[in-house]
C-alpha atoms as a PDB file:
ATOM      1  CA  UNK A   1       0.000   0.000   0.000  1.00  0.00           C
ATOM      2  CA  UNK A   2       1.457   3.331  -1.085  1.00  0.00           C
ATOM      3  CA  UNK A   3       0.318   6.728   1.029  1.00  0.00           C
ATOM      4  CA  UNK A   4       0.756  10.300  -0.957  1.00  0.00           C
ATOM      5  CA  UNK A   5       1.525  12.200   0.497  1.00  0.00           C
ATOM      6  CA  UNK A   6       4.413  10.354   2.079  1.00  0.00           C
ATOM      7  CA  UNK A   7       5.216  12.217   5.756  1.00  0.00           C
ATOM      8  CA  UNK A   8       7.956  14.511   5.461  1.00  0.00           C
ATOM      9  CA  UNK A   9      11.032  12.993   7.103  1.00  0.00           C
ATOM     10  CA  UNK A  10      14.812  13.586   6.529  1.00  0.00           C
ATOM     11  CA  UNK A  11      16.999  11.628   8.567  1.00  0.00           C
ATOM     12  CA  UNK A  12      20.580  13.560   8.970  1.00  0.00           C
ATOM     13  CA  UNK A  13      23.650  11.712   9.144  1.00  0.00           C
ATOM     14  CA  UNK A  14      27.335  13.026   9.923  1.00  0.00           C
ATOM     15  CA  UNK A  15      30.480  10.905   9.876  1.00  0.00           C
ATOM     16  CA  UNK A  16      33.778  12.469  11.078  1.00  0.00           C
ATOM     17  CA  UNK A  17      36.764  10.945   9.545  1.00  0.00           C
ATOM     18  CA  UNK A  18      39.865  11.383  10.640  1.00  0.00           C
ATOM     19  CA  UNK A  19      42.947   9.900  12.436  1.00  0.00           C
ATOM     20  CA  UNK A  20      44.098   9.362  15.990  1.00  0.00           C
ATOM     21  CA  UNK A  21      47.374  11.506  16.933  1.00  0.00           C
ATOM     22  CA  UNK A  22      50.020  10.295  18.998  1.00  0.00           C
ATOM     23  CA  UNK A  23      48.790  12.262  21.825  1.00  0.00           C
ATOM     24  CA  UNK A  24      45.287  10.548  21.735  1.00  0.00           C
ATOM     25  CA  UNK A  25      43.823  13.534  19.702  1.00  0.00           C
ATOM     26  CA  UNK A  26      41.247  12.693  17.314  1.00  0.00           C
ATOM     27  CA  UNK A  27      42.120  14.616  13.892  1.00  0.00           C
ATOM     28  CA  UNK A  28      39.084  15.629  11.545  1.00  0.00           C
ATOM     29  CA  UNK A  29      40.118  14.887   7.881  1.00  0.00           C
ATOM     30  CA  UNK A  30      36.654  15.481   6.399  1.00  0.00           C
ATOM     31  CA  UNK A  31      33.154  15.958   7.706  1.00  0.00           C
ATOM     32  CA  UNK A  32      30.770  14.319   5.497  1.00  0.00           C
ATOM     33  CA  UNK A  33      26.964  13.544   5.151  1.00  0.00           C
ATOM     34  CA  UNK A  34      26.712  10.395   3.641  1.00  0.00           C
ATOM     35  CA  UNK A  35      26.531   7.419   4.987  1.00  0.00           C
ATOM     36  CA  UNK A  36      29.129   4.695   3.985  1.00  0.00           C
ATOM     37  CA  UNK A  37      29.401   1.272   5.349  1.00  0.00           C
ATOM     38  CA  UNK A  38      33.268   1.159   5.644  1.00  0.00           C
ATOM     39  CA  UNK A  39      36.853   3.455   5.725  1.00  0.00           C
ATOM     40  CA  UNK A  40      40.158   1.887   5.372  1.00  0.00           C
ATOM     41  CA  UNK A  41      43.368   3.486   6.985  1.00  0.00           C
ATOM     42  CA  UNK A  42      46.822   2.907   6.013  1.00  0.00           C
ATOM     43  CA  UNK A  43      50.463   3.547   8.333  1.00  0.00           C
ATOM     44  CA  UNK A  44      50.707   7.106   5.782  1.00  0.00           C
ATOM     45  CA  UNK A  45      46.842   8.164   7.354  1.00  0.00           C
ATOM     46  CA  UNK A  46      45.370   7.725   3.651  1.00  0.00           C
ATOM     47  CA  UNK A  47      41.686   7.212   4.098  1.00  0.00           C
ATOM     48  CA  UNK A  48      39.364   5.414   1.992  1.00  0.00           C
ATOM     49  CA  UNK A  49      35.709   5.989   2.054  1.00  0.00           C
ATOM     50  CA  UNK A  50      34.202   2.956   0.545  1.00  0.00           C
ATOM     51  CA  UNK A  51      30.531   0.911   0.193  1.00  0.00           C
ATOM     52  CA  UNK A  52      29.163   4.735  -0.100  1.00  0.00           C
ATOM     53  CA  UNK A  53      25.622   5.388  -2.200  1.00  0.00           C
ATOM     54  CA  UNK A  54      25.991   5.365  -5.755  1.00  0.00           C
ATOM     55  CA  UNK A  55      28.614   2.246  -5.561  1.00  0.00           C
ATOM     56  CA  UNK A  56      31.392   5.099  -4.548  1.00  0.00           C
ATOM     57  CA  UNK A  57      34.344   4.652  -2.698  1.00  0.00           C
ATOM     58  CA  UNK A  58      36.189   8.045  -1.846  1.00  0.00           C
ATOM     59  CA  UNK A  59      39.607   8.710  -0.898  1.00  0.00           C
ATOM     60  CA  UNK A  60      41.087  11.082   1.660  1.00  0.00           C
ATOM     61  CA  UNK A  61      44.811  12.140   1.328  1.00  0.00           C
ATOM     62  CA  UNK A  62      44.693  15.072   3.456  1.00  0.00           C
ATOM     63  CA  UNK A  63      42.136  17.401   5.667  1.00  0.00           C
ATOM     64  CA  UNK A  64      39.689  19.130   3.608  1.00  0.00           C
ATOM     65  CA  UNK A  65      40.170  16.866   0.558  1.00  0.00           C
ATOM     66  CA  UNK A  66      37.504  14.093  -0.947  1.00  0.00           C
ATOM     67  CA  UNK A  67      38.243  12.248  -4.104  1.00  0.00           C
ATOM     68  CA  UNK A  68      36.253  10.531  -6.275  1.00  0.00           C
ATOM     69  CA  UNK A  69      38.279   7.006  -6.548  1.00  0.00           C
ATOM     70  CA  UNK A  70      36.407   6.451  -9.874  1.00  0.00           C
ATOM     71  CA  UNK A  71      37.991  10.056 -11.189  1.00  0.00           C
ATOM     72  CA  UNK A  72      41.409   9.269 -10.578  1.00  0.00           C
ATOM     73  CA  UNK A  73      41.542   5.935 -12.370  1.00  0.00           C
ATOM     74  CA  UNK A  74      42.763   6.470 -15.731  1.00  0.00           C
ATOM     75  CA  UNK A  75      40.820   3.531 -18.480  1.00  0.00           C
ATOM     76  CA  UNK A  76      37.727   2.571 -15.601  1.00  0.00           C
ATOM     77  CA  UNK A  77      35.926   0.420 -17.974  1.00  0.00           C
ATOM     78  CA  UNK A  78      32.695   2.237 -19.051  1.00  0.00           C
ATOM     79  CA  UNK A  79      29.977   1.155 -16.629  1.00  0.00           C
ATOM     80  CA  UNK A  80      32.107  -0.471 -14.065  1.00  0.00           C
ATOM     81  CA  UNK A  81      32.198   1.535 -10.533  1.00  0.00           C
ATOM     82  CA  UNK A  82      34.847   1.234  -7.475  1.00  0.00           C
ATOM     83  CA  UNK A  83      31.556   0.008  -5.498  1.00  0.00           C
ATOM     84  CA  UNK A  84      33.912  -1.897  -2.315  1.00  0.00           C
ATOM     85  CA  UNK A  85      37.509  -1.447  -1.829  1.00  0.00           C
ATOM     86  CA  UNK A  86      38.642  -4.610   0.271  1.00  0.00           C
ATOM     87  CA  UNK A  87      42.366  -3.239   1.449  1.00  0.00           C
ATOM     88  CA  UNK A  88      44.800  -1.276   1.104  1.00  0.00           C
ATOM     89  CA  UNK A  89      48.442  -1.378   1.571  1.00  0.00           C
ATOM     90  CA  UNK A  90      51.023   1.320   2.698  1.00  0.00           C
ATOM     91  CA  UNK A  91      51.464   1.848  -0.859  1.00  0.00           C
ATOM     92  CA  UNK A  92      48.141   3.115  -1.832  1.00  0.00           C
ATOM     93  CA  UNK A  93      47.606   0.196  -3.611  1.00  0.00           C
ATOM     94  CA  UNK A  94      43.949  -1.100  -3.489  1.00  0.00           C
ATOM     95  CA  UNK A  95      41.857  -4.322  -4.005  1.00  0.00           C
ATOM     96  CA  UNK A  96      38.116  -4.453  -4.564  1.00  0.00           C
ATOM     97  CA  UNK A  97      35.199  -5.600  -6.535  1.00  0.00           C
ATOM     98  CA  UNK A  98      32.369  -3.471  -8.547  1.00  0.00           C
ATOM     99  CA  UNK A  99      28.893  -3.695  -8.022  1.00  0.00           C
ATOM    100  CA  UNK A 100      28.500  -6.227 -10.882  1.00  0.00           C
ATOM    101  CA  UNK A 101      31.070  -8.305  -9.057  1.00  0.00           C
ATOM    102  CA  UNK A 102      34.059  -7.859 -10.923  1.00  0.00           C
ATOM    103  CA  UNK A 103      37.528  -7.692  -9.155  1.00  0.00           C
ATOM    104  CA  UNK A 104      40.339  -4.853  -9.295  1.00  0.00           C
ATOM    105  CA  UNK A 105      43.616  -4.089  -8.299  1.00  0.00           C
ATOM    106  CA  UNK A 106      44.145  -0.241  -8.415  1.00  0.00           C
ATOM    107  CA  UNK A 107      48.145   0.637  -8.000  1.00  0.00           C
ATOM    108  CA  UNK A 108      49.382   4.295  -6.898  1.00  0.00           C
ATOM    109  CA  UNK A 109      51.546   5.488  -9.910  1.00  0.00           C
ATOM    110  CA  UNK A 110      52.968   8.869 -10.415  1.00  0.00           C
ATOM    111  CA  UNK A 111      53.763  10.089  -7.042  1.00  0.00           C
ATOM    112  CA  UNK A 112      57.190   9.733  -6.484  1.00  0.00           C
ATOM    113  CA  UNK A 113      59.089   7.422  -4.244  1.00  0.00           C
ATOM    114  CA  UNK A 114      57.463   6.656  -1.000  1.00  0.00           C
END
């Protein structure tokens, strides 16, 4: 059974994501509204922001910055998404699977040594 008007209802999420200091001090990398199921951390405090709506997965190098994972990859197959990142090493480099379950392995080129 459908009811129109449907009651007007907005339910408000906010994530903080950040890192931990060595003092104990929580540090806010982004503030964000949507609602993702999962964030991976690596030693370097790169954050990824993954199982987000839309089959997104995000990625935070700094405070104040959120990437589109799917915009940085250079030859995504048309109509394939970055829908769950699995892990990630201290490289960068990523593992994951699309919403129409293929696999990937995205590798960090172009940034120097690290």
């Amino acid at each position: 059974m459908s009811v129109w008007p449907r009651p007007p209802f907005r339910i408000w999420h906010h994530e903080r994501v950040g890192v931990w200091d060595r003092n104990g001090d929580f540090k806010t990398y982004f503030d964000e509204t949507i609602s993702s199921d999962a964030l991976l951390f690596n030693d370097n405090n790169l954050i990824v922001i993954t199982l987000a709506p839309g089959n997104n997965s995000y990625l935070v190098p700094k405070p104040g910055v959120r990437l589109n994972l799917a915009d940085l990859v250079e030859n995504l197959p048309a109509g394939q998404d970055l829908r769950f990142i699995l892990d990630m090493n201290n490289h960068g480099n990523m593992i994951g699977s699309s919403s129409t379950g293929n696999n990937f392995l995205l590798e960090l080129v172009g940034v120097g040594n690290q």
